[in-house]
Protein backbone atom coordinates (compact mmCIF):
# COMPACT_ATOMS: atom_id res chain seq x y z
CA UNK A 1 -17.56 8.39 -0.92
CA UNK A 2 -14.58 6.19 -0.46
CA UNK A 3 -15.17 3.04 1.73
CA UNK A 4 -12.37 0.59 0.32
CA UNK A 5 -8.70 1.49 -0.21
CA UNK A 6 -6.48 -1.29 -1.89
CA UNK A 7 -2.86 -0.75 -1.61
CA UNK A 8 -0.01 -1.78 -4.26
CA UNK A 9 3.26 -2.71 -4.40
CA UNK A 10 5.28 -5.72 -6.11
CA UNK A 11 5.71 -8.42 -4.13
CA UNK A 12 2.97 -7.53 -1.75
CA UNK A 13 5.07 -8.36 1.30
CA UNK A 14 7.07 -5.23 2.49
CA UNK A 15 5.47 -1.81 1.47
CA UNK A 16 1.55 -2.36 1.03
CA UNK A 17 1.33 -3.83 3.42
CA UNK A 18 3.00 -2.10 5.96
CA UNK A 19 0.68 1.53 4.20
CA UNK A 20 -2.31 -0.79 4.43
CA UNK A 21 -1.95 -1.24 8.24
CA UNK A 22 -1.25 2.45 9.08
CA UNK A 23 -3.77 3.24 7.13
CA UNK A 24 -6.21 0.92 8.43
CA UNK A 25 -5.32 2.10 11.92
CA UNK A 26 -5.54 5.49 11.09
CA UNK A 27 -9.18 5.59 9.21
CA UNK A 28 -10.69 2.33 10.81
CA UNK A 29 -13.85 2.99 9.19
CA UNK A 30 -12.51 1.96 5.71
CA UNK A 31 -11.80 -1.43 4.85
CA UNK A 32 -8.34 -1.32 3.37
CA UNK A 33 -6.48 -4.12 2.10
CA UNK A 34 -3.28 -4.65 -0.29
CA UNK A 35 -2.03 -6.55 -3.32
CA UNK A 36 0.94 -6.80 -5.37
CA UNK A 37 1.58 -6.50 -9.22
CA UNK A 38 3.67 -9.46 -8.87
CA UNK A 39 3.21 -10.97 -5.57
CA UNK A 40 4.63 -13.13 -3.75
CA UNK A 41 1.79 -15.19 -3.97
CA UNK A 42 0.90 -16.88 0.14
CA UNK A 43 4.11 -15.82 1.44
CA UNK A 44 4.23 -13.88 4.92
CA UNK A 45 5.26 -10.20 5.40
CA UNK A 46 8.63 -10.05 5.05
CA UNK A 47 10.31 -10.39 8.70
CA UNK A 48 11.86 -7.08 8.64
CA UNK A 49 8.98 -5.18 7.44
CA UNK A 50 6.52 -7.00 10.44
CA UNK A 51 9.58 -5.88 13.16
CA UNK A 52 9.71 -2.46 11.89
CA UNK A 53 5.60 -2.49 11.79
CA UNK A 54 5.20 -4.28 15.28
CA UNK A 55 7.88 -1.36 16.74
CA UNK A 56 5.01 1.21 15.60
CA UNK A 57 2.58 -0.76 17.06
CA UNK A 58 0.84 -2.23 14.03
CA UNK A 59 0.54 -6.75 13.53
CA UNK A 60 1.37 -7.71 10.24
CA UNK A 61 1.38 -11.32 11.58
CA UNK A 62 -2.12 -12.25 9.63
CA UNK A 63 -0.87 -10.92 6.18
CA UNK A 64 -0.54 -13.38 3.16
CA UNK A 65 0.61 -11.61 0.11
CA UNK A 66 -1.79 -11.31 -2.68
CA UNK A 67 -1.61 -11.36 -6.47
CA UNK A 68 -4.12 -8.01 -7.98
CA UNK A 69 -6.74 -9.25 -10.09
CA UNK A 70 -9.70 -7.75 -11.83
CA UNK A 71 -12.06 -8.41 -8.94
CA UNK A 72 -9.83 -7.24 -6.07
CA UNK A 73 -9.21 -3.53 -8.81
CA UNK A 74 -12.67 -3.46 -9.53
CA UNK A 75 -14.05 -3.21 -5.68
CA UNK A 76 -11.41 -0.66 -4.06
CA UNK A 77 -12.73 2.72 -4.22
CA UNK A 78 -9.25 3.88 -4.35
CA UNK A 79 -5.91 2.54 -5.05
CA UNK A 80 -2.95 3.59 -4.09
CA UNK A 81 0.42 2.30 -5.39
CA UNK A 82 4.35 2.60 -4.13
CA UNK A 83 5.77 4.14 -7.94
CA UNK A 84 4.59 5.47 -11.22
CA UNK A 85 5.46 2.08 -12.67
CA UNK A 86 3.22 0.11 -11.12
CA UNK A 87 0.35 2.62 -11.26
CA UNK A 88 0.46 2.85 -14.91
CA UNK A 89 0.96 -1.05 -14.66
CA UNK A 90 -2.42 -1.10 -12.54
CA UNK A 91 -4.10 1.36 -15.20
CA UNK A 92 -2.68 -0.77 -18.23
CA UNK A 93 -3.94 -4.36 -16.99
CA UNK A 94 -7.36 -2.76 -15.19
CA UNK A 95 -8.57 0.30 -17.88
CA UNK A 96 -11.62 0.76 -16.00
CA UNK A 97 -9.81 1.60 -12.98
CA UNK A 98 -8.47 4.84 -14.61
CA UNK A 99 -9.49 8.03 -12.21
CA UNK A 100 -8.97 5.49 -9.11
CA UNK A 101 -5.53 4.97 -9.06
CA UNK A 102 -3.14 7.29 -7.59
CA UNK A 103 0.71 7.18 -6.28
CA UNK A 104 1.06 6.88 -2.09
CA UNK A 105 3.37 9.81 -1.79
CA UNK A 106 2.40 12.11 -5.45
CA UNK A 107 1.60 14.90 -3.70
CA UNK A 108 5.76 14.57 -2.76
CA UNK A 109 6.85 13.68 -6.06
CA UNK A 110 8.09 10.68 -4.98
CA UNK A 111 7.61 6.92 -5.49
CA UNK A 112 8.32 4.60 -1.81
CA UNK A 113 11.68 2.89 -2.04
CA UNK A 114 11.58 -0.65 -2.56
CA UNK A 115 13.70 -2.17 0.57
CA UNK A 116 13.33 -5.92 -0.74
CA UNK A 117 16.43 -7.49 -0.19
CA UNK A 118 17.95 -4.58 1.13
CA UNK A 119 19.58 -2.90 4.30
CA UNK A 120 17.03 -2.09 7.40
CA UNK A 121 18.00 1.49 6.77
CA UNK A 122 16.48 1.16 3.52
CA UNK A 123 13.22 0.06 5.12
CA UNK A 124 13.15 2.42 7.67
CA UNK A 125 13.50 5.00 4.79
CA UNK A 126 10.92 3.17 2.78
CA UNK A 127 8.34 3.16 6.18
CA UNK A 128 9.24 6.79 6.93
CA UNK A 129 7.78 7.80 3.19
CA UNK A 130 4.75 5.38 3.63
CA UNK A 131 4.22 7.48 6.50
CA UNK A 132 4.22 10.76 5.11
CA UNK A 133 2.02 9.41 2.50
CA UNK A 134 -0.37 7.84 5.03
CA UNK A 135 -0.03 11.20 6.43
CA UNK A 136 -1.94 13.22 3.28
CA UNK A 137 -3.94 10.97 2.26
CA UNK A 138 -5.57 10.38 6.15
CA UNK A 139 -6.41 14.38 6.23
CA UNK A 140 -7.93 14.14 2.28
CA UNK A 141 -10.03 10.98 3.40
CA UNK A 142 -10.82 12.46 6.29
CA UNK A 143 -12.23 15.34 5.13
CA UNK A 144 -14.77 13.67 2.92
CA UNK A 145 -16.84 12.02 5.73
């Protein structure tokens, strides 16, 4: 049964952690928490990520971005990335995590655009396909308790 979900992205400020909260607020019962490949090590949620979150009713106020390690790979359950990249990154630095890792939106075919440094309309599209992700992967969790 999964109990912990760790969610990945780069720079652990815009996507993750924006999928992390919905997530979170969507299964409560899981303990779901998010890292980057190359984070931003201490820095805040990026400002335009925590308006677009706080406008759907989620605080991303408490987040400090997090570097992945062995220890935070080896506890999640499951771990969900943004892109391919970074999951076979993920796979490649953590072996034993093979069979654990999946993409957020796979089941779409698609990896979650990176907004960093880019146009609110590029986070909006970015927080529209964490969504849809969120979306599947809320009914699959859902239906193993």
């Amino acid at each position: 049964m999964i109990r912990s979900v760790l969610m990945v992205c780069e720079g652990n400020i815009c996507r993750s952690p924006m999928a992390a909260a919905l997530l979170g607020r969507e299964l409560p019962a899981l303990d779901v928490t998010s890292a980057g490949t190359h984070a931003l090590v201490g820095a805040p949620a990026h400002a335009v990520a925590a308006e677009l979150a706080r406008a759907h009713g989620i605080a991303l106020g408490a987040h400090v971005a997090t570097q992945l390690d062995a220890p935070l790979a080896r506890a999640a359950d499951l771990i969900l990335t943004m892109t391919k990249p970074q999951r076979e990154w993920v796979e490649a630095m953590f072996p034993s995590t093979r069979g654990k890792v999946f993409r957020l939106c796979d089941t779409f075919g698609v990896d979650v655009t990176d907004p960093y440094r880019r146009h609110r309309t590029v986070f909006d599209l970015a927080f529209a396909q964490i969504q849809e992700g969120i979306s599947h992967w809320t009914r699959s969790l859902a239906g193993q308790r």
